[in-house]
Protein backbone atom coordinates (compact mmCIF):
# COMPACT_ATOMS: atom_id res chain seq x y z
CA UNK A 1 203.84 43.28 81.48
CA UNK A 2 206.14 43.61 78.65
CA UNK A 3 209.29 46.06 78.65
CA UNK A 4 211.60 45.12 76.42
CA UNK A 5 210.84 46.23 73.10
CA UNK A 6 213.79 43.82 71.90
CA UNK A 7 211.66 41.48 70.25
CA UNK A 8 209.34 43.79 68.16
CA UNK A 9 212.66 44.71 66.43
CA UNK A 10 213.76 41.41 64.92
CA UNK A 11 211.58 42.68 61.75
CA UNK A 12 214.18 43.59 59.34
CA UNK A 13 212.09 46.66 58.53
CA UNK A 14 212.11 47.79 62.36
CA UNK A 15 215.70 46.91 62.92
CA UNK A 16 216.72 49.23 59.92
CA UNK A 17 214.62 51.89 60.95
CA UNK A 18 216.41 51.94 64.47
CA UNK A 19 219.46 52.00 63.12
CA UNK A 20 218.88 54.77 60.53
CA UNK A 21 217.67 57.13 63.17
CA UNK A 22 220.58 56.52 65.48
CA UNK A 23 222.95 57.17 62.74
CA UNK A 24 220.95 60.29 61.93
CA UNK A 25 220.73 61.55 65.35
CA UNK A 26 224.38 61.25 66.20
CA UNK A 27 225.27 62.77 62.76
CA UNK A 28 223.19 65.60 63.42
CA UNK A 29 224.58 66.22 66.95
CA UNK A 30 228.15 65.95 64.66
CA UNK A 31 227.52 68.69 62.65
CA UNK A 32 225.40 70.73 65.05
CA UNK A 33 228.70 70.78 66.96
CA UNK A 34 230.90 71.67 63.91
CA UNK A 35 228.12 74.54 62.99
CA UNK A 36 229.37 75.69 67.07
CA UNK A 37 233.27 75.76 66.07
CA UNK A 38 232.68 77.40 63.56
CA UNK A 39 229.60 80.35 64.38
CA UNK A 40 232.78 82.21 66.15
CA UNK A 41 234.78 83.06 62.96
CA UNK A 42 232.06 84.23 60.79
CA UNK A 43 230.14 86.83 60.59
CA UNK A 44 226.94 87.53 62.90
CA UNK A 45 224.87 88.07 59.91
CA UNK A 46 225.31 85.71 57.23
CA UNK A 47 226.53 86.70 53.77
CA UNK A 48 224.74 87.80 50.95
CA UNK A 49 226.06 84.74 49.16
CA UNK A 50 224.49 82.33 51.60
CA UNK A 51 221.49 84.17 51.46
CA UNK A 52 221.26 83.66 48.13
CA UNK A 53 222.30 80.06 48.38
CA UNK A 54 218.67 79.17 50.24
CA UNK A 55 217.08 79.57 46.49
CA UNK A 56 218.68 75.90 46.55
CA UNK A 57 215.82 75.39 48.58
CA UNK A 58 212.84 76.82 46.52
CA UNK A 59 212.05 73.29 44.08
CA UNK A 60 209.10 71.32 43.65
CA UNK A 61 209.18 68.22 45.51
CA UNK A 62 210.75 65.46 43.95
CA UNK A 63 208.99 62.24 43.42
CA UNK A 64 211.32 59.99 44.42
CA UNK A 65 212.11 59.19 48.42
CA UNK A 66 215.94 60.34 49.73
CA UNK A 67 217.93 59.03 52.63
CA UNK A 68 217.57 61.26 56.18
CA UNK A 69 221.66 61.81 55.55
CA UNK A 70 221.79 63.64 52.41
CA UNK A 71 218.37 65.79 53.49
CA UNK A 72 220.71 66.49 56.47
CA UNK A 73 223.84 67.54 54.98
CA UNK A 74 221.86 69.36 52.34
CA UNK A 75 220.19 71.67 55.38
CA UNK A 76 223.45 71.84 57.15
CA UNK A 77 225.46 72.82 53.63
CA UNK A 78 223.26 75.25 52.74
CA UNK A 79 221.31 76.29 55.99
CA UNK A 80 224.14 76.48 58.25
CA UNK A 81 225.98 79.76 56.25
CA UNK A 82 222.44 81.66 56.03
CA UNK A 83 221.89 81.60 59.74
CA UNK A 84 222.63 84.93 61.53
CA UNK A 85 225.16 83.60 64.91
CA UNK A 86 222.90 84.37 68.21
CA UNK A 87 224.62 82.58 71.07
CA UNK A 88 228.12 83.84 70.76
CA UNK A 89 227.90 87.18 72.64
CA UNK A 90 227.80 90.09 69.85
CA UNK A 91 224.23 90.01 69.04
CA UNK A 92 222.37 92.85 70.28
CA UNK A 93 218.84 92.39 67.94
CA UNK A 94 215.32 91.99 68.87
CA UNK A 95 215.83 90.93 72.98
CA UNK A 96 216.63 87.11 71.50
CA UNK A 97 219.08 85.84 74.05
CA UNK A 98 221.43 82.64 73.50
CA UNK A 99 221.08 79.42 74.57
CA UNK A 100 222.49 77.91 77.75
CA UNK A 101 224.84 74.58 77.17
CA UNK A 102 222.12 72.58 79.72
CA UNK A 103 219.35 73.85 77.95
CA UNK A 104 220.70 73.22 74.18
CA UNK A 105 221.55 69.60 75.12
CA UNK A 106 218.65 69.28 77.22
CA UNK A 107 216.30 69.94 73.55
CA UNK A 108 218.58 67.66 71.41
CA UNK A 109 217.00 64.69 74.25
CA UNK A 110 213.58 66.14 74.62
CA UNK A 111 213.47 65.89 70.78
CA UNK A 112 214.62 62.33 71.11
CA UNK A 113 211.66 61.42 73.59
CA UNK A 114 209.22 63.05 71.21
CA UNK A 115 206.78 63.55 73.78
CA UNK A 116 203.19 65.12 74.05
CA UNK A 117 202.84 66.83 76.95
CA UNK A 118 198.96 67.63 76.91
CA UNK A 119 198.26 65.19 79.33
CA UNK A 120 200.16 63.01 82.23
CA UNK A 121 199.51 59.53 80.95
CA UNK A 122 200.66 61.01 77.74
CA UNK A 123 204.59 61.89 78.74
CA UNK A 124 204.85 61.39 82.91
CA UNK A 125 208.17 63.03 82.49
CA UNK A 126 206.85 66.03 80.30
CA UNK A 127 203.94 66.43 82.89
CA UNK A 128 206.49 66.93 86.15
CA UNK A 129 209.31 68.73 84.48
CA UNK A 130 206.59 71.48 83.57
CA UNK A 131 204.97 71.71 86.72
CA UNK A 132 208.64 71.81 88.34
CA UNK A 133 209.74 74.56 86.47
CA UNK A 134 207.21 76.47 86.52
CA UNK A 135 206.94 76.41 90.18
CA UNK A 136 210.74 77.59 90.12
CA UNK A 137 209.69 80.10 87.82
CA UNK A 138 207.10 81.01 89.99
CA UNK A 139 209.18 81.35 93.29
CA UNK A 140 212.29 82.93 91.34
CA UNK A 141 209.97 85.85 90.15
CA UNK A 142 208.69 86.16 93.85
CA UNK A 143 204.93 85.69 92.71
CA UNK A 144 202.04 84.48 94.81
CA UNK A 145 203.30 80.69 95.74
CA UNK A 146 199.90 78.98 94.86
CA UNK A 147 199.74 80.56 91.23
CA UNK A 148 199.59 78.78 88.47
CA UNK A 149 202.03 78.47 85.49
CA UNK A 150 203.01 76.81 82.45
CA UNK A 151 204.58 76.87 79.19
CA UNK A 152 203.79 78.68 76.12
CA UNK A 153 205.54 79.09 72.42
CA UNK A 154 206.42 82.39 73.40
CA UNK A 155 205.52 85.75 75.23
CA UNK A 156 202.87 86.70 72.65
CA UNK A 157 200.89 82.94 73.82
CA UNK A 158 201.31 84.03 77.50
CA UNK A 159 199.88 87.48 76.87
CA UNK A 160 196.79 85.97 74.61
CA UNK A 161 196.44 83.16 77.52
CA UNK A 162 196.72 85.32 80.51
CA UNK A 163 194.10 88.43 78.69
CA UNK A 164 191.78 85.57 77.30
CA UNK A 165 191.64 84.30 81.61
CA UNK A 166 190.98 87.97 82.31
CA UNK A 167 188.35 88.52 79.87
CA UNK A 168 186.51 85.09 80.78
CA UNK A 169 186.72 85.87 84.52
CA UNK A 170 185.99 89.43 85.01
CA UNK A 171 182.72 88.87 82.63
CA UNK A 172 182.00 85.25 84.79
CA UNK A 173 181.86 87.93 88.03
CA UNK A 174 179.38 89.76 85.98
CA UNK A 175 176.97 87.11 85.16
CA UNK A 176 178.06 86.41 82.10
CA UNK A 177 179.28 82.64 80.70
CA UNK A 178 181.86 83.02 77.54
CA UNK A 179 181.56 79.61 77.22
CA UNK A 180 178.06 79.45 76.75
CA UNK A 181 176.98 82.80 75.56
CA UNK A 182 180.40 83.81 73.66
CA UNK A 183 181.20 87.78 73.34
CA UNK A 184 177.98 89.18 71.46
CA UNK A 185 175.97 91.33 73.73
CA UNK A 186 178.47 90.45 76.33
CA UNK A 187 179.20 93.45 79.02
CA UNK A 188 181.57 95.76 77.64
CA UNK A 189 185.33 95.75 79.22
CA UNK A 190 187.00 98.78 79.73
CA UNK A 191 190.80 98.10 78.14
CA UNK A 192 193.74 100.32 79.81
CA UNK A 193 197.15 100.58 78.71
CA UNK A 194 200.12 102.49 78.54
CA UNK A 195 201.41 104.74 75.39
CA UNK A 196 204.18 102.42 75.06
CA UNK A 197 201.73 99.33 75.36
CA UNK A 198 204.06 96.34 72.93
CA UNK A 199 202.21 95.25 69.56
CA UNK A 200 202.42 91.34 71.51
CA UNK A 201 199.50 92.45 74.00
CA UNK A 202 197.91 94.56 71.28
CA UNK A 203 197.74 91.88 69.23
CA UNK A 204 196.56 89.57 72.30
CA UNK A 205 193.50 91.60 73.05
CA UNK A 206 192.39 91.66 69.47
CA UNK A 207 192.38 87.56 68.91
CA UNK A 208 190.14 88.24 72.28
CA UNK A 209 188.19 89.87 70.91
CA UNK A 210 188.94 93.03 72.40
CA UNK A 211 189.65 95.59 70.13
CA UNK A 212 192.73 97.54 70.55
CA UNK A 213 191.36 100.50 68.92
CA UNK A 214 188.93 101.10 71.63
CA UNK A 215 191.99 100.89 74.41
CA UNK A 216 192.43 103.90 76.72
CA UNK A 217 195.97 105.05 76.77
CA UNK A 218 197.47 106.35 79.73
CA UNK A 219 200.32 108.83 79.18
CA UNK A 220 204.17 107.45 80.19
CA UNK A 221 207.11 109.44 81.53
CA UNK A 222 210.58 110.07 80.04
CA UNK A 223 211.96 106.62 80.27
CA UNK A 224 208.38 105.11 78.50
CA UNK A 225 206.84 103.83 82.26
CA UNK A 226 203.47 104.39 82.62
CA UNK A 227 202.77 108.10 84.45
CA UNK A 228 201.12 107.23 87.89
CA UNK A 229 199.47 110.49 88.47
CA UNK A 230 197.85 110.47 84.77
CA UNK A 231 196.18 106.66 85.93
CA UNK A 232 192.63 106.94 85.76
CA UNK A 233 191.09 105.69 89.38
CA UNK A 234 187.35 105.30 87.81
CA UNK A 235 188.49 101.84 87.40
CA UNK A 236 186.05 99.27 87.99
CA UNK A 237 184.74 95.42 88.11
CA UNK A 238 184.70 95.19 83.94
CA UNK A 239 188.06 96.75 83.99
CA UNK A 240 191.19 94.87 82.65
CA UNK A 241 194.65 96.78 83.00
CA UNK A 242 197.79 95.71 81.02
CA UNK A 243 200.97 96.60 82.74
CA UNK A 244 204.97 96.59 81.66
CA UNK A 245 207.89 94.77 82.89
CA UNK A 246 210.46 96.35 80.71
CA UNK A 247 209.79 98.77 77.86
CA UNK A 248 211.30 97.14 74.83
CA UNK A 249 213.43 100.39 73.90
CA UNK A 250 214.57 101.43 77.92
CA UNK A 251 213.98 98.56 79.87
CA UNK A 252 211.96 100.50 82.28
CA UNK A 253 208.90 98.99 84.12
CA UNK A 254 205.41 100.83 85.35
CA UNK A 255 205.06 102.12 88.78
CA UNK A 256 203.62 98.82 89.85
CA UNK A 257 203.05 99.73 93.32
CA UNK A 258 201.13 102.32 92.75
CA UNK A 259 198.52 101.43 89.83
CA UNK A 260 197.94 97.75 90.85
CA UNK A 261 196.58 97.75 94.36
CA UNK A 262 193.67 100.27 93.41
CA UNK A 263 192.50 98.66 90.24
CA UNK A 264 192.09 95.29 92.42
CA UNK A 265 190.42 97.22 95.33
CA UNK A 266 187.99 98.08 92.51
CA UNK A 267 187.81 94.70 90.93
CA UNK A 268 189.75 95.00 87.78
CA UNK A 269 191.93 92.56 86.51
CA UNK A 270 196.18 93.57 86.12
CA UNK A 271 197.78 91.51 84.13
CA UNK A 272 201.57 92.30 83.39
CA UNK A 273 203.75 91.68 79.70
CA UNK A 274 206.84 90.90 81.75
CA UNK A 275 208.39 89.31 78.44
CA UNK A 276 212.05 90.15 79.85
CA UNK A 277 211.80 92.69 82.31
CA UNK A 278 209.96 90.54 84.86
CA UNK A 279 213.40 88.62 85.52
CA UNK A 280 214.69 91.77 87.30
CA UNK A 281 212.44 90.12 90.10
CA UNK A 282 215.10 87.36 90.07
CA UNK A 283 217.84 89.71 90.99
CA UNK A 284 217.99 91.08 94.68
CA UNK A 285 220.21 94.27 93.04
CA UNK A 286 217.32 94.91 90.22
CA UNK A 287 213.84 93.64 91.72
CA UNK A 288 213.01 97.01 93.18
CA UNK A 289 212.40 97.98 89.51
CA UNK A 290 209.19 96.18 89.69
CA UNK A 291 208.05 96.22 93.08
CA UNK A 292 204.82 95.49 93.28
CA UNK A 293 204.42 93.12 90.47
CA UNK A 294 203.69 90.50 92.61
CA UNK A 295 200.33 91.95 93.11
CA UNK A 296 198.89 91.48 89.77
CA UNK A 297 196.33 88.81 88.79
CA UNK A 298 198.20 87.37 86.04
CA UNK A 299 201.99 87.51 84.36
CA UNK A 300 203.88 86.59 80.84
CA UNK A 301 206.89 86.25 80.45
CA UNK A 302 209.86 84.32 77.82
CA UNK A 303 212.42 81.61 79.15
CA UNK A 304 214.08 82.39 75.68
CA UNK A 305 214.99 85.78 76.12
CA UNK A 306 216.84 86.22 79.35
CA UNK A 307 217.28 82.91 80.88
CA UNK A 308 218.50 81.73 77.24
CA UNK A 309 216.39 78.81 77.02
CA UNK A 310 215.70 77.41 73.54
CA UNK A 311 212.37 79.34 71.39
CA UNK A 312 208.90 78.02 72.17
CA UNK A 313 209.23 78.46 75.96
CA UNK A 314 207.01 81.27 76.73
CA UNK A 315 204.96 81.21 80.17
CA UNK A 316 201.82 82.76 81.50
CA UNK A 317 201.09 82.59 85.22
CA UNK A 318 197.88 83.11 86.90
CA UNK A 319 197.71 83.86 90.51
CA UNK A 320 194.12 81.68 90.30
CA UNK A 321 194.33 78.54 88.55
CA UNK A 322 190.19 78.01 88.82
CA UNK A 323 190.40 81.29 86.56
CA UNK A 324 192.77 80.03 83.71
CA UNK A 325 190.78 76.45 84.52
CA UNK A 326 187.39 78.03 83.36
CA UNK A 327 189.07 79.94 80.02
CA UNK A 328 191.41 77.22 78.96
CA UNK A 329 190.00 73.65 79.63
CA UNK A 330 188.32 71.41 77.07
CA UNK A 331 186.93 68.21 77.62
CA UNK A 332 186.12 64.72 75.21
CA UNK A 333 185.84 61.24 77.00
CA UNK A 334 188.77 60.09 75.13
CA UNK A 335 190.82 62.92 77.04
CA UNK A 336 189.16 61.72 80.58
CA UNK A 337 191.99 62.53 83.25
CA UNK A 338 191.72 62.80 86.87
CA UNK A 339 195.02 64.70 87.09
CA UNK A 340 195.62 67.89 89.17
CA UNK A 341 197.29 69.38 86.34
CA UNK A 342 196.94 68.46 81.99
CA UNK A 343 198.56 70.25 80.53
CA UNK A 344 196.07 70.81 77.69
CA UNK A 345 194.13 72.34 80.42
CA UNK A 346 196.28 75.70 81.07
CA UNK A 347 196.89 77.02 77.47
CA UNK A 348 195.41 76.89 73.94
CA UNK A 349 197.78 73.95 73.44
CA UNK A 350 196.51 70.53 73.26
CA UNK A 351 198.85 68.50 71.57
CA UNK A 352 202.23 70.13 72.60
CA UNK A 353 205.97 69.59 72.99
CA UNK A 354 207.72 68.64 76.55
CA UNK A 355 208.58 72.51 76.48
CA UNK A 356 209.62 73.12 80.07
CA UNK A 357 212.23 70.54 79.61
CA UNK A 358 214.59 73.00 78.59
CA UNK A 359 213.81 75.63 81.36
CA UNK A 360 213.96 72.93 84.06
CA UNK A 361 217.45 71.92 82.71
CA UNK A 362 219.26 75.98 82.55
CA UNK A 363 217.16 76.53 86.15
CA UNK A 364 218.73 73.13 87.73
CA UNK A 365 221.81 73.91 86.28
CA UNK A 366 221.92 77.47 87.25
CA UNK A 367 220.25 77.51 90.49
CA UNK A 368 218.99 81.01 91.93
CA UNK A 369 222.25 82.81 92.27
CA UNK A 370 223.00 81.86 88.98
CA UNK A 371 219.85 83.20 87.08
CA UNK A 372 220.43 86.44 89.25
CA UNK A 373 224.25 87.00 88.18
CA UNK A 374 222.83 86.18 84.58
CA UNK A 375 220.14 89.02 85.22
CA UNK A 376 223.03 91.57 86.25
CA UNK A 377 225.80 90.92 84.15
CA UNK A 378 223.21 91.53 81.43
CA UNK A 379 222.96 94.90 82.91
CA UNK A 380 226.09 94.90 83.48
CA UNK A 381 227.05 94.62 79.80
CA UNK A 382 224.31 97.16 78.69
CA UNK A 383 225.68 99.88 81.02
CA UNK A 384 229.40 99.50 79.90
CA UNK A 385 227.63 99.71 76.24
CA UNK A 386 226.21 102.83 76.78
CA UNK A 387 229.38 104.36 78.86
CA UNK A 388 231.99 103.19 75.99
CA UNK A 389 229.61 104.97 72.94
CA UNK A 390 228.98 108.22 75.24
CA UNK A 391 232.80 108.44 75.59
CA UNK A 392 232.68 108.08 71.77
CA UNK A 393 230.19 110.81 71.30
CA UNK A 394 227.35 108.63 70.20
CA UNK A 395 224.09 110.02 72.36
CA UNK A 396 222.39 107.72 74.60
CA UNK A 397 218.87 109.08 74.59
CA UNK A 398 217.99 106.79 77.97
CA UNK A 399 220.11 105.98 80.61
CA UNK A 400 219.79 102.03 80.74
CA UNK A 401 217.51 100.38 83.05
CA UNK A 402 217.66 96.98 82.41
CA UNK A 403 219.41 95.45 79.45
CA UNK A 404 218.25 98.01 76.83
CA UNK A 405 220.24 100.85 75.27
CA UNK A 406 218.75 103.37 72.77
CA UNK A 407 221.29 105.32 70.88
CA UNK A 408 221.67 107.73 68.17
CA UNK A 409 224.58 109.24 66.01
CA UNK A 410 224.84 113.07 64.69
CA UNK A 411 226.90 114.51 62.10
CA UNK A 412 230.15 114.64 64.48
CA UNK A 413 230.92 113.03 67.96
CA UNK A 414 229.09 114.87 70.23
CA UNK A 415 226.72 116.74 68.26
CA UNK A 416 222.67 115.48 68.48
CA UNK A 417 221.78 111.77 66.88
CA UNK A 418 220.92 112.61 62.98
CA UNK A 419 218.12 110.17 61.85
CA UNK A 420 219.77 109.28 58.65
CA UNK A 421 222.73 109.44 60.22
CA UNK A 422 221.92 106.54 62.82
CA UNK A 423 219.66 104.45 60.37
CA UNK A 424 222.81 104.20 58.12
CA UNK A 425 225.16 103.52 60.75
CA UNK A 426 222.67 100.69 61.51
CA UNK A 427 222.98 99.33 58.04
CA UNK A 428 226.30 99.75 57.86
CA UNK A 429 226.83 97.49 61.10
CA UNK A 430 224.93 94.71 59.42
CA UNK A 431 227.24 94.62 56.48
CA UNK A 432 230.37 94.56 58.81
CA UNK A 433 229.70 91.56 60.96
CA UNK A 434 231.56 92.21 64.02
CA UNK A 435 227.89 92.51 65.80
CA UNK A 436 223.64 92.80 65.14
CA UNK A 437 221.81 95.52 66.49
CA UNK A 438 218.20 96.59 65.32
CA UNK A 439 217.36 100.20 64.76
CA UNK A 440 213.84 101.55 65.67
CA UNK A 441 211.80 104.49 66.50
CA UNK A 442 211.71 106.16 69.99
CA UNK A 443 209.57 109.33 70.59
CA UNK A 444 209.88 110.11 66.76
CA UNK A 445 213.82 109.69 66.57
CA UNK A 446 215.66 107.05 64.66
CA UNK A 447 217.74 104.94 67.02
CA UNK A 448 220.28 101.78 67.40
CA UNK A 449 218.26 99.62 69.61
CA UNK A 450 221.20 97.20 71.41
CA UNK A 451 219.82 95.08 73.22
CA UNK A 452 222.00 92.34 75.71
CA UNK A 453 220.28 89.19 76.29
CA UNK A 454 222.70 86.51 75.12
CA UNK A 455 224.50 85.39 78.58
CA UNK A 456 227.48 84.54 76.56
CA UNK A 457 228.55 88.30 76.15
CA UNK A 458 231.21 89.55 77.73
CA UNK A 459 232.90 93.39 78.17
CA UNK A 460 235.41 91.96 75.55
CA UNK A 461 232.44 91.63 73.02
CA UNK A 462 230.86 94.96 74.30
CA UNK A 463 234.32 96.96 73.59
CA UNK A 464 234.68 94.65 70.30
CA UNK A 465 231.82 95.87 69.31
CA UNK A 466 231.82 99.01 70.34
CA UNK A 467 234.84 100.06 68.28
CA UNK A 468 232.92 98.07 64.95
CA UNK A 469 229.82 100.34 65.47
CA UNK A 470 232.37 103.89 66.33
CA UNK A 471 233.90 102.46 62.83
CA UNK A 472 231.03 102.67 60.72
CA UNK A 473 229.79 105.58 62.27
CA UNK A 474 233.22 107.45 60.96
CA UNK A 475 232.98 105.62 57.65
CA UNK A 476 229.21 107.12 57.68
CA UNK A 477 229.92 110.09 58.21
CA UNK A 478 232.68 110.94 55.10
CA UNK A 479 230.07 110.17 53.26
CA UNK A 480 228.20 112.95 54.45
């Protein structure tokens, strides 16, 4: 058998080829690393000048073909400036966290390989790096060891997988065969959720066909966890639960312990949006948070938030892979495999990207004490956040949990958050560029949602950015 590809490129075509995409490739590792040197001396949010630079982009296509080099420098020219600078420790926006240095160069050779990872004799190397790092995942969240997981494009994927498995199974227990029957005159599931359910497993259950304006809502406590003692325990065999590993505003999780065991007793499905607050599992300081999670029936969660792993690497986990078997698998005799585990067989995905390569890489390079100390510096950061604006006189409405701090700004230090106080303050920290933070809603009160995801921030970046935000707040307030 042949293995030397040597001789197919002695066409002059072939040859050129080759060497065009090795030039292109190294120049774009070039300037990816001179976009690096420079992210720390801009602004976090780009300009308003190189935002309105990207109406170079918005042309009709020329006719005529151009060289891979000046498309490049044209993106990195005028791309480059309109980017908003996530991995260098001062942004706070949206739970995006950075991107470790394994994991970034793992990517730039995963996107070298070009590899489809729906099935084995497709990408060998795709195949086992996603079954390896999922089982790490697996083990580092202290789930069942025989689930199942793989990777998604992102938490929202994981949620739709993981609901889609619920719906298909508890109905299957019923009698009743999604696959050949579909949803129409299907048993009726009972949906439960918390107030402070996210719009990612709202939006889930409604491409499943379960509408989430039929959901019962179960009322949550101070901190937006789900109120154990307001948990309905009529809960049966057609029920599916959704549960929360971190509230996207406090970080706080739902009294796992005590909701999960009696919907299963009953024979309802749990399945938990553990987006970013599952990874407190990984933490032997923070896992008591969600005690009990391991108990559920199936789990999403995002490599890209915490564990700074590239976008795209979302993962659902299923404690019984003959359940996400029976919801996700499709067949054609030109896709024949006797494999243990396609990949096209766990998630909607059938052509997909080697997307676990660049979990595997951060996990191997960080190893389990190393995703924990990631975990609780996070934390870390987020308390000294909400201790340095308290001292200031900004109000922290929630005492952080996790990596989440909710904060609002009144008329003078001390005095209770003002809603159009704290939205401009918010604006105003956009415009200054020491830091990004989002503002939201919480309870009916305008707040500065910070966020600390990006492992690269340190407490010089939290007090850095601390004195920006007390800044604007002052300049806010003269104008007042």
């Amino acid at each position: 058998m042949a293995t030397d590809l040597t001789p197919a490129l002695t066409h002059p075509m072939a040859l050129a080829r080759l060497r065009e995409r090795i030039a292109v490739t190294t120049e774009a590792a070039r300037r990816a690393g001179g976009y690096l040197a420079a992210a720390p001396h801009r602004p976090i949010a780009p300009t308003a000048d190189a935002v309105a630079g990207l109406e170079a982009f918005r042309r009709p296509l020329q006719d005529a073909p151009r060289t891979a080099h000046d498309v490049l420098r044209e993106l990195d020219e005028v791309g480059s400036p309109a980017t908003t600078v996530q991995a260098m420790g001062r942004y706070f926006g949206y739970v995006n966290g950075g991107v470790e240095p394994a994991a970034a160069a793992a990517s730039i050779l995963a996107g070298a390989w070009d590899q489809n990872a729906a099935l084995p004799a497709q990408s060998p190397v795709a195949s086992v790096l996603d079954e390896v790092a999922a089982a790490w995942v697996v083990d580092l969240l202290g789930l069942p060891h025989d689930a199942v997981a793989t990777f998604t494009t992102g938490a929202t994927l994981a949620n739709f997988t993981g609901i889609v498995t619920a719906r298909d199974a508890l109905l299957a227990r019923a009698g009743w065969d999604v696959n050949e029957l579909g949803l129409i005159g299907a048993p009726p599931i009972r949906v439960v959720v918390g107030d402070e359910v996210h719009i990612s497993a709202l939006k889930s259950l409604r491409l499943a066909g379960l509408a989430p304006g039929l959901v019962e809502r179960v009322p949550v406590d101070a901190r937006g966890a789900i109120d154990a003692d307001a948990f309905p325990t009529d809960t049966d065999a057609l029920t599916l639960v959704l549960l929360q590993a971190g509230n996207v505003t406090t970080g706080a999780s739902d009294p796992f312990d005590r909701i999960i065991p009696g919907v299963r007793e009953r024979g309802g499905w749990v399945h938990v949006d553990g987006a970013f607050g599952l990874w407190a599992a990984a933490s032997p300081t923070l896992r008591e948070q969600v005690w009990g999670v391991d108990q559920a029936d199936s789990w999403a969660t995002d490599a890209h938030k915490w564990l700074n792993a590239p976008y795209d690497s979302g993962v659902v986990i299923v404690r019984d892979y003959r359940d996400l078997y029976r919801a996700m698998a499709m067949h054609a005799p030109y896709l024949a495999s006797t494999d243990s585990r396609p990949l096209m067989h766990l998630s909607p995905h059938m052509s997909q990207r080697a997307r676990g390569v660049e979990t595997w890489a951060l996990l191997a390079a960080r190893g389990r004490s190393g995703i924990a100390e990631l975990v609780d510096h996070s934390c870390a950061m987020a308390s000294l956040f909400a201790d340095l604006l308290r001292e200031a006189g900004a109000e922290v409405i929630v005492e952080p949990a996790l990596n989440q701090v909710p904060v609002t700004f009144g008329q003078e230090p001390g005095a209770p958050g003002d809603d159009a106080v704290t939205a401009a303050v918010t604006r105003a920290i956009a415009q200054e560029g020491t830091l990004w933070a989002g503002g939201s809603v919480w309870n009916g009160r305008t707040i500065l949602r910070i966020s600390v995801s990006d492992a690269a921030t340190t407490a010089d970046d939290v007090r850095a950015s601390v004195d920006a935000i007390v800044a604007c707040w002052e300049a806010v307030r003269a104008t007042f």
